[in-house]
N, C-alpha and C. Protein backbone atom coordinates (compact mmCIF):
# COMPACT_ATOMS: atom_id res chain seq x y z
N UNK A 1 108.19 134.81 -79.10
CA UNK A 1 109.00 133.61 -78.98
C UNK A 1 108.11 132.50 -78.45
N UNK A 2 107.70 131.89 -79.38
CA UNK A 2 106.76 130.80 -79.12
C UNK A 2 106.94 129.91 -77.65
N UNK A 3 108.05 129.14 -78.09
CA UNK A 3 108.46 128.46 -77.27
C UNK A 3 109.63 127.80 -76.63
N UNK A 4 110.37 129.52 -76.50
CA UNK A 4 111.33 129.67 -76.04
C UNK A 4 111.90 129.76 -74.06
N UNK A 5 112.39 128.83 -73.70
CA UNK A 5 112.62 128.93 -72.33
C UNK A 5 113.61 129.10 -71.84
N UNK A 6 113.59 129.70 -70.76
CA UNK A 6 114.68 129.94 -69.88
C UNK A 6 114.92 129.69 -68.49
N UNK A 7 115.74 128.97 -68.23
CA UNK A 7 115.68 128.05 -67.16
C UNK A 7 117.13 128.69 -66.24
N UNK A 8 116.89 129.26 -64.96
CA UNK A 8 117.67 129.73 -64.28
C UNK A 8 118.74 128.90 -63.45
N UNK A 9 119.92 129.22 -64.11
CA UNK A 9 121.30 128.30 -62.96
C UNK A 9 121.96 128.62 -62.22
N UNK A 10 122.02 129.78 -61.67
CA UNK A 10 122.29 130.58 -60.51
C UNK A 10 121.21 130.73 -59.51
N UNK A 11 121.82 129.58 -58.36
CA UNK A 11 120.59 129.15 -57.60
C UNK A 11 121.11 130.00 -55.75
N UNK A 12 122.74 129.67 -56.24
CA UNK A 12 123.39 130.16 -54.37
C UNK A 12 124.63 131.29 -54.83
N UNK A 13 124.58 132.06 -56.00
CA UNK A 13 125.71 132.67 -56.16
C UNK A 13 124.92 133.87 -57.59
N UNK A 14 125.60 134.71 -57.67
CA UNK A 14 125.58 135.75 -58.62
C UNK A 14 126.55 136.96 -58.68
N UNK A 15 126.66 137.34 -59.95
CA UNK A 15 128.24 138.28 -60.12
C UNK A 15 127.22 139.71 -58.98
N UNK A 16 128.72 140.08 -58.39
CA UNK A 16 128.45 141.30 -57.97
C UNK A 16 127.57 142.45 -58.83
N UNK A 17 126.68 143.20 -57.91
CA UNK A 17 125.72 143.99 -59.03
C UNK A 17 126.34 145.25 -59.24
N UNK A 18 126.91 146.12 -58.84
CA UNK A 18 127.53 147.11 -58.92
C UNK A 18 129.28 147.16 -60.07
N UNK A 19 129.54 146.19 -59.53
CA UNK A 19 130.69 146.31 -60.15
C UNK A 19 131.17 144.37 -60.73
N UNK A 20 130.65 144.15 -61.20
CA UNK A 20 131.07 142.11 -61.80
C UNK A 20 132.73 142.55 -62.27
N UNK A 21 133.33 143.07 -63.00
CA UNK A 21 134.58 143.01 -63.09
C UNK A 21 134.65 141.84 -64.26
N UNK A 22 133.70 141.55 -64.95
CA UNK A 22 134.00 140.37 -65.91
C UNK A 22 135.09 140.52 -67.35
N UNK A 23 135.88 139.15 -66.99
CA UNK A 23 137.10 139.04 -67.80
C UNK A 23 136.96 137.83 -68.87
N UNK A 24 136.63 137.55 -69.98
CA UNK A 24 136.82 136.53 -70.69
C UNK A 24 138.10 135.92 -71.59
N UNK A 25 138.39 134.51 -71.54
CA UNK A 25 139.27 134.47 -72.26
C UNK A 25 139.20 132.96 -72.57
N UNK A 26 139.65 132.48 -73.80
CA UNK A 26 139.58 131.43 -74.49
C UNK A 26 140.55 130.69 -74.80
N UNK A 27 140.61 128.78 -74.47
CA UNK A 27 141.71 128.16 -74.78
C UNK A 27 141.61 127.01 -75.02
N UNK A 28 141.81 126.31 -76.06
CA UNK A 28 141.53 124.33 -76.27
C UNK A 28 140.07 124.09 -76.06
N UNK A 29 139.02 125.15 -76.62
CA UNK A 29 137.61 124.84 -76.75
C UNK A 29 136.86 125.30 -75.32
N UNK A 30 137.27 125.68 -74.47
CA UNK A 30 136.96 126.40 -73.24
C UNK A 30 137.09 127.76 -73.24
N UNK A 31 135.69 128.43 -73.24
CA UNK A 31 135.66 129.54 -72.97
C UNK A 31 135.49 129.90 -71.20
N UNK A 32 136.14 130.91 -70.68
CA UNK A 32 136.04 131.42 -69.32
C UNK A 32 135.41 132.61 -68.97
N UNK A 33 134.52 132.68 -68.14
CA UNK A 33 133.60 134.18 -67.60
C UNK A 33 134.41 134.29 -66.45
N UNK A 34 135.58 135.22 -65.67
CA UNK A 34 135.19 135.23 -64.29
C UNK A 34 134.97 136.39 -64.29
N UNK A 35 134.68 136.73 -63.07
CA UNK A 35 133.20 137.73 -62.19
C UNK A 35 133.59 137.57 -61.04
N UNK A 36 133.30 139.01 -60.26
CA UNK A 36 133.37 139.32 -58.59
C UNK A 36 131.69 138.56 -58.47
N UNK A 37 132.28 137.85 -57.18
CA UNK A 37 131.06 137.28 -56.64
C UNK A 37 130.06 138.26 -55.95
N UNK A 38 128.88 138.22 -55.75
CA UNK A 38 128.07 139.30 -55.17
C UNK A 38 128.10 138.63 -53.63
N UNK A 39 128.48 139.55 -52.75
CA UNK A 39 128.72 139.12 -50.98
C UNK A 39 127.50 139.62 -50.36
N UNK A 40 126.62 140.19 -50.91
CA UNK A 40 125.40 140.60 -50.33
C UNK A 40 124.35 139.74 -50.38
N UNK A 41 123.92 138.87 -51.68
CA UNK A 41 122.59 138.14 -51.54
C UNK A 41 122.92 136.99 -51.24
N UNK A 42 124.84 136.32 -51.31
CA UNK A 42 124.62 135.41 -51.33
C UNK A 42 126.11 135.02 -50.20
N UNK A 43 126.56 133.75 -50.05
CA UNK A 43 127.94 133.47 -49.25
C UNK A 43 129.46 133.82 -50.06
N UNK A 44 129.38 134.99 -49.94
CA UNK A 44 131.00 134.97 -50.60
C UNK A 44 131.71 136.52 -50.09
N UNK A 45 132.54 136.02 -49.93
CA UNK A 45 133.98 137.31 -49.11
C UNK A 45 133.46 138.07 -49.71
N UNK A 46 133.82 139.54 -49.90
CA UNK A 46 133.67 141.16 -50.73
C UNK A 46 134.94 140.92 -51.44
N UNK A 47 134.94 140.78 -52.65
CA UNK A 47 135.87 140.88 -53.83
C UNK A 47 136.36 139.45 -53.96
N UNK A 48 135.63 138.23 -53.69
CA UNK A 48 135.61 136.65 -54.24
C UNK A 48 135.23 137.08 -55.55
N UNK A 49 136.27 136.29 -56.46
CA UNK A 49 135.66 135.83 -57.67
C UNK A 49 135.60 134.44 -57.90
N UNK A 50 134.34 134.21 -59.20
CA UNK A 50 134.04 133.20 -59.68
C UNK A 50 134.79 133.04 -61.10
N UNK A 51 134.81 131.49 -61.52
CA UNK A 51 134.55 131.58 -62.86
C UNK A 51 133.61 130.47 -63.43
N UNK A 52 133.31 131.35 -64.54
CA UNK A 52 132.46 129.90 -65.09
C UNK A 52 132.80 129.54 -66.48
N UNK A 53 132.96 128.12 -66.76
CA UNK A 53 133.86 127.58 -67.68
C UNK A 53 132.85 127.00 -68.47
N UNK A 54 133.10 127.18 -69.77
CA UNK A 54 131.82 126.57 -71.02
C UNK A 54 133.00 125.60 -71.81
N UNK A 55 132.62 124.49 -72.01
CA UNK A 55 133.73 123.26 -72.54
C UNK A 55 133.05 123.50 -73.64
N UNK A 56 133.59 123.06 -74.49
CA UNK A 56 132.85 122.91 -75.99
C UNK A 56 132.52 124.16 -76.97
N UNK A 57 132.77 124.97 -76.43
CA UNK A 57 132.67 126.17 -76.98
C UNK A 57 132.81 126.47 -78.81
N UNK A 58 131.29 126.93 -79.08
CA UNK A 58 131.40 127.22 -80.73
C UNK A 58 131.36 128.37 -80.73
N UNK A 59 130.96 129.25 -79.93
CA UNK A 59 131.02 130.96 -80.12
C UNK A 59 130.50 131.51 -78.45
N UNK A 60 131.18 132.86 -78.37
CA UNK A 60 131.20 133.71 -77.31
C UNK A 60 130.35 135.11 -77.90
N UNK A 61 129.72 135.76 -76.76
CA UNK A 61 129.99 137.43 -77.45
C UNK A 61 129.52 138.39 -75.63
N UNK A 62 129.94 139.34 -75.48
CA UNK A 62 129.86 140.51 -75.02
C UNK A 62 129.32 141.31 -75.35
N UNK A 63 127.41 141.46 -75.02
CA UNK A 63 126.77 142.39 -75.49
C UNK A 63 126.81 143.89 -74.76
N UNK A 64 126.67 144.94 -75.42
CA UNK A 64 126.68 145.69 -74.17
C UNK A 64 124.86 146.43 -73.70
N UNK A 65 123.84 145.82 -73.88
CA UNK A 65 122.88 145.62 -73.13
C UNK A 65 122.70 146.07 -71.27
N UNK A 66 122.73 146.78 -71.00
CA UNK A 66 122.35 146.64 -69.90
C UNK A 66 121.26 146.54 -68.86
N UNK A 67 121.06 146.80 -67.84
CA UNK A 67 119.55 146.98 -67.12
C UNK A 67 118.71 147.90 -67.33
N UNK A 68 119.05 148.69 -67.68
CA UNK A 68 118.07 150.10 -68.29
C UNK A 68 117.60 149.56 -69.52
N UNK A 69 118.39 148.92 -70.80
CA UNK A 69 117.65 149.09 -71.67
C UNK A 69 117.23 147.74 -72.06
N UNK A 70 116.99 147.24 -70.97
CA UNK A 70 116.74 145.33 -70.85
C UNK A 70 114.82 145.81 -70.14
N UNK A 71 115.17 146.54 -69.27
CA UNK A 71 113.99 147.00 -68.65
C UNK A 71 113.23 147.96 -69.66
N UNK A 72 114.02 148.45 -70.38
CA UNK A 72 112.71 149.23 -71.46
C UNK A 72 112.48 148.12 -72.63
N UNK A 73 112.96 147.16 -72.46
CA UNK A 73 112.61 145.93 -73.98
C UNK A 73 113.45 146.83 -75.07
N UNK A 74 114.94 147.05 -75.00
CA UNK A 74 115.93 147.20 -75.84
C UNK A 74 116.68 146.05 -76.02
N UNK A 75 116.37 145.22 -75.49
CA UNK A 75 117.37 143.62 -76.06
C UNK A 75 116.88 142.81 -76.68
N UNK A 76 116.66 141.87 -77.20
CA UNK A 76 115.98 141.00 -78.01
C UNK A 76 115.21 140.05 -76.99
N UNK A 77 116.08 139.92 -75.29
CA UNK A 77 115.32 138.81 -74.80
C UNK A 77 114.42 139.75 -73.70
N UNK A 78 114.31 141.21 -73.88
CA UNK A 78 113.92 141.98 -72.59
C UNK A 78 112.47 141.36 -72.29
N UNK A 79 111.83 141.55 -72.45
CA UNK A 79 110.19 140.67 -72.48
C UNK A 79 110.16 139.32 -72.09
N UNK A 80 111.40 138.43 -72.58
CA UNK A 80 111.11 136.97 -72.41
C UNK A 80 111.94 136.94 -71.25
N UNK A 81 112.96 136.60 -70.75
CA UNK A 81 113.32 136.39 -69.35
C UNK A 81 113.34 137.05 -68.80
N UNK A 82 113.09 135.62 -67.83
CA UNK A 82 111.64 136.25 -66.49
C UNK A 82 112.39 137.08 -65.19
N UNK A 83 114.22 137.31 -64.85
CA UNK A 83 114.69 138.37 -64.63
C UNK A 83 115.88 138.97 -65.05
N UNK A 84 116.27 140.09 -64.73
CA UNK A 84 117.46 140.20 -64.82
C UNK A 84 118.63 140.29 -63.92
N UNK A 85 119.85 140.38 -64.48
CA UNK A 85 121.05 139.57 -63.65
C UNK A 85 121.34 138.16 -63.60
N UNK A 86 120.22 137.55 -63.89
CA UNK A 86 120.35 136.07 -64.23
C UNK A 86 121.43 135.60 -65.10
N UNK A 87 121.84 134.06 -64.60
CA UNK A 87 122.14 133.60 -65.82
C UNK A 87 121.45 132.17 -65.94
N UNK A 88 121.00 132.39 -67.39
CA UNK A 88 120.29 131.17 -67.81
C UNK A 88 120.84 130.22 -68.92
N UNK A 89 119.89 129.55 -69.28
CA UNK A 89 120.22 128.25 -70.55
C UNK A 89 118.66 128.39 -71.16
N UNK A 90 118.91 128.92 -72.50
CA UNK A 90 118.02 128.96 -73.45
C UNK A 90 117.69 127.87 -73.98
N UNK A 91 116.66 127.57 -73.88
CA UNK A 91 116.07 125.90 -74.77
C UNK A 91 114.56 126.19 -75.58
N UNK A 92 114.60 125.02 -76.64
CA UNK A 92 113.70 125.50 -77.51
C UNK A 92 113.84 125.95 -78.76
N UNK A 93 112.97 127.25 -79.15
CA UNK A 93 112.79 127.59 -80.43
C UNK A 93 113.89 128.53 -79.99
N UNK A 94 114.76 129.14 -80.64
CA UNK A 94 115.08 130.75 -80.47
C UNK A 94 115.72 131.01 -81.45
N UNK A 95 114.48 131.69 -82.19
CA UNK A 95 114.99 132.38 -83.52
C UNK A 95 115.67 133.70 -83.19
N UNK A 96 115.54 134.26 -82.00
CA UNK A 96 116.80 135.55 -82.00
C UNK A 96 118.29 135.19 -81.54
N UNK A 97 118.49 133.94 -80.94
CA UNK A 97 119.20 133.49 -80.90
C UNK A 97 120.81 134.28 -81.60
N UNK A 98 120.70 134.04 -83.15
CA UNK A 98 122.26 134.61 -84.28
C UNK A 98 121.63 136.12 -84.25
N UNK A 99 120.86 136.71 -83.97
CA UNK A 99 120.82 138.22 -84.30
C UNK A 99 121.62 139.32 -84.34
N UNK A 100 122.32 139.34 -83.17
CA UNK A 100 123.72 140.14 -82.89
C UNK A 100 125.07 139.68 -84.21
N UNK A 101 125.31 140.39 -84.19
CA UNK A 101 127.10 140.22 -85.12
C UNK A 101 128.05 140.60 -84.61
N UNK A 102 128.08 140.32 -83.03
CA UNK A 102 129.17 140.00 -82.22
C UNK A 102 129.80 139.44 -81.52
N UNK A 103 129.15 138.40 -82.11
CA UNK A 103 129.81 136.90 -81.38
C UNK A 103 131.29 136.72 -82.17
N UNK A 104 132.30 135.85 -81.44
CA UNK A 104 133.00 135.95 -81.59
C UNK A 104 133.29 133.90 -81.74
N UNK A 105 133.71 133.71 -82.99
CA UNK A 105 133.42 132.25 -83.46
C UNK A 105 134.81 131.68 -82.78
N UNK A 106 134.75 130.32 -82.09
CA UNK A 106 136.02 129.11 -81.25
C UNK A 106 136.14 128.06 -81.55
N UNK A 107 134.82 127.63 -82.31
CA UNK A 107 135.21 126.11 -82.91
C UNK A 107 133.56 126.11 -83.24
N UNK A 108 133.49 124.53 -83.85
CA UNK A 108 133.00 123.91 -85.10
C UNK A 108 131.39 123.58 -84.64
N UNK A 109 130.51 123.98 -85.31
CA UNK A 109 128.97 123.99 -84.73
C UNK A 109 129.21 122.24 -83.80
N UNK A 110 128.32 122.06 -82.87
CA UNK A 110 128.36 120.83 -82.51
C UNK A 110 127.04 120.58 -82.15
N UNK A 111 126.26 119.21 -82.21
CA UNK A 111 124.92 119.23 -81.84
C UNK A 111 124.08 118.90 -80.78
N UNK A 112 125.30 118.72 -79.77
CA UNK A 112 125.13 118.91 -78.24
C UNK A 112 125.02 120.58 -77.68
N UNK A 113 125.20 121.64 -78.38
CA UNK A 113 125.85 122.72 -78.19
C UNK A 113 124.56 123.26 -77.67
N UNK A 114 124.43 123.87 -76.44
CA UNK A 114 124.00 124.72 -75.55
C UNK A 114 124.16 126.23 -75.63
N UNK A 115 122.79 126.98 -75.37
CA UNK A 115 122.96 128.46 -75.25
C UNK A 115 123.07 128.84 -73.84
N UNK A 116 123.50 130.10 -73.80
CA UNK A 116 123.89 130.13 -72.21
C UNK A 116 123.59 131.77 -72.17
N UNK A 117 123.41 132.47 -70.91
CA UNK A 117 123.04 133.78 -71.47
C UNK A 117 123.17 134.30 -70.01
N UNK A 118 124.32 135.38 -69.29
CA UNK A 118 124.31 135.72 -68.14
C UNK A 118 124.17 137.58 -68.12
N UNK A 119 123.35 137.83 -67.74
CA UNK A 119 123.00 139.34 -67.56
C UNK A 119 123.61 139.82 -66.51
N UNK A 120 124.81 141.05 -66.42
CA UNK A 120 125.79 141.14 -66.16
C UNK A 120 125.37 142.97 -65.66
N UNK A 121 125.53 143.26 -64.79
CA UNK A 121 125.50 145.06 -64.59
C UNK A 121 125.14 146.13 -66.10
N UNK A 122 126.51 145.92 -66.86
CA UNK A 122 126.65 146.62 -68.25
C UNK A 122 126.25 146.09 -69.44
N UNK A 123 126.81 144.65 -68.78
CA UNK A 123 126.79 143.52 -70.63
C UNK A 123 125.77 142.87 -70.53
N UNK A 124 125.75 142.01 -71.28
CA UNK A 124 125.19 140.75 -72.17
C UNK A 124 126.29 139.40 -72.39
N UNK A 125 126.61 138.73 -71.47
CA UNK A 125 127.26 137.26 -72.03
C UNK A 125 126.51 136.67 -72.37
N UNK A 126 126.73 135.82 -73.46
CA UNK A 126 126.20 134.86 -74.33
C UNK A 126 127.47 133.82 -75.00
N UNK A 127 126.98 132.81 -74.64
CA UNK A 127 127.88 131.30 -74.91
C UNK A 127 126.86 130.27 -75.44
N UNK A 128 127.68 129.69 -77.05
CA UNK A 128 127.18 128.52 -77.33
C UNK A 128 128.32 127.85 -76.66
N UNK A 129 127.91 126.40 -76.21
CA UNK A 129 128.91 125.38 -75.91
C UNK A 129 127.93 124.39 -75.58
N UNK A 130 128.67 123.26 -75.24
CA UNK A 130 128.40 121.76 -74.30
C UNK A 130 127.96 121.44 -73.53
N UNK A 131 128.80 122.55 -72.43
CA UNK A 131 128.53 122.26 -70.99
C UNK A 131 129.04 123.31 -70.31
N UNK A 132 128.21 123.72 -68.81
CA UNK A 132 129.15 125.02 -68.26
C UNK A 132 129.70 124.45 -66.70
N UNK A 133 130.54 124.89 -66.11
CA UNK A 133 130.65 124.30 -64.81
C UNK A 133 131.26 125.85 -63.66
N UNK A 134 130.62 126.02 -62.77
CA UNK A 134 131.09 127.12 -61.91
C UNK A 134 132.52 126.76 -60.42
N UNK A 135 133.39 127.61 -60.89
CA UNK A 135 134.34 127.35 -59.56
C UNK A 135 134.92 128.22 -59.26
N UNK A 136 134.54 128.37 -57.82
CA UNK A 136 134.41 130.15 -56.62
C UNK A 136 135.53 129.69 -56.24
């Protein structure tokens, strides 16, 4: 991946590592992640959840990827971001980008549209959209 980056946005918060509990659901171009907050690395009660909201939303998916096979380079991005559990914003080239065929399509390509990519205990979230905004 030539020149593909990943730029980390979880700076004071991250889903619980043991158990995230993540629920998605979709409405009027807003897709929703919430997630048990992690109370260990960072400020939040034991069983706070977050959510994080993607406006603009052209497609969702739920990989099931996890840390084992992210750490053996079984995912497409295992090699390129720089950790896991993260969640980032893909910018650049990224031709692996459409690879999966489980995204799940919400509306109409747009050319503001943002990749988004949160590494999760079990899964793989992945969001095209606009814009994302977090509220604990």
């Amino acid at each position: 991946m030539p020149d593909t980056r990943f730029v980390k946005l979880n700076h004071d918060w991250n889903a619980e590592p043991n158990d995230p509990g993540e629920q998605i659901s979709f409405a009027s171009g807003v897709v929703e992640l919430a997630f048990n907050l992690n109370p260990w690395a960072y400020e939040a009660d034991e069983g706070a959840r977050a959510l994080l909201y993607f406006s603009g939303a052209v497609k969702w998916r739920l990989g099931s990827t996890n840390d084992e096979g992210w750490y053996r380079g079984q995912c497409r991005y295992g090699k390129a971001a720089p950790e896991w559990g993260e969640f980032y914003e893909i910018g650049g080239s990224d031709p692996l980008r459409d690879q999966p065929n489980d995204w799940h399509e919400v509306g109409p390509l747009r050319a503001d549209a943002r990749h988004f990519l949160f590494y999760l205990r079990d899964n793989t979230f992945e969001c095209i959209a606009a814009d994302w905004s977090l509220r604990r």
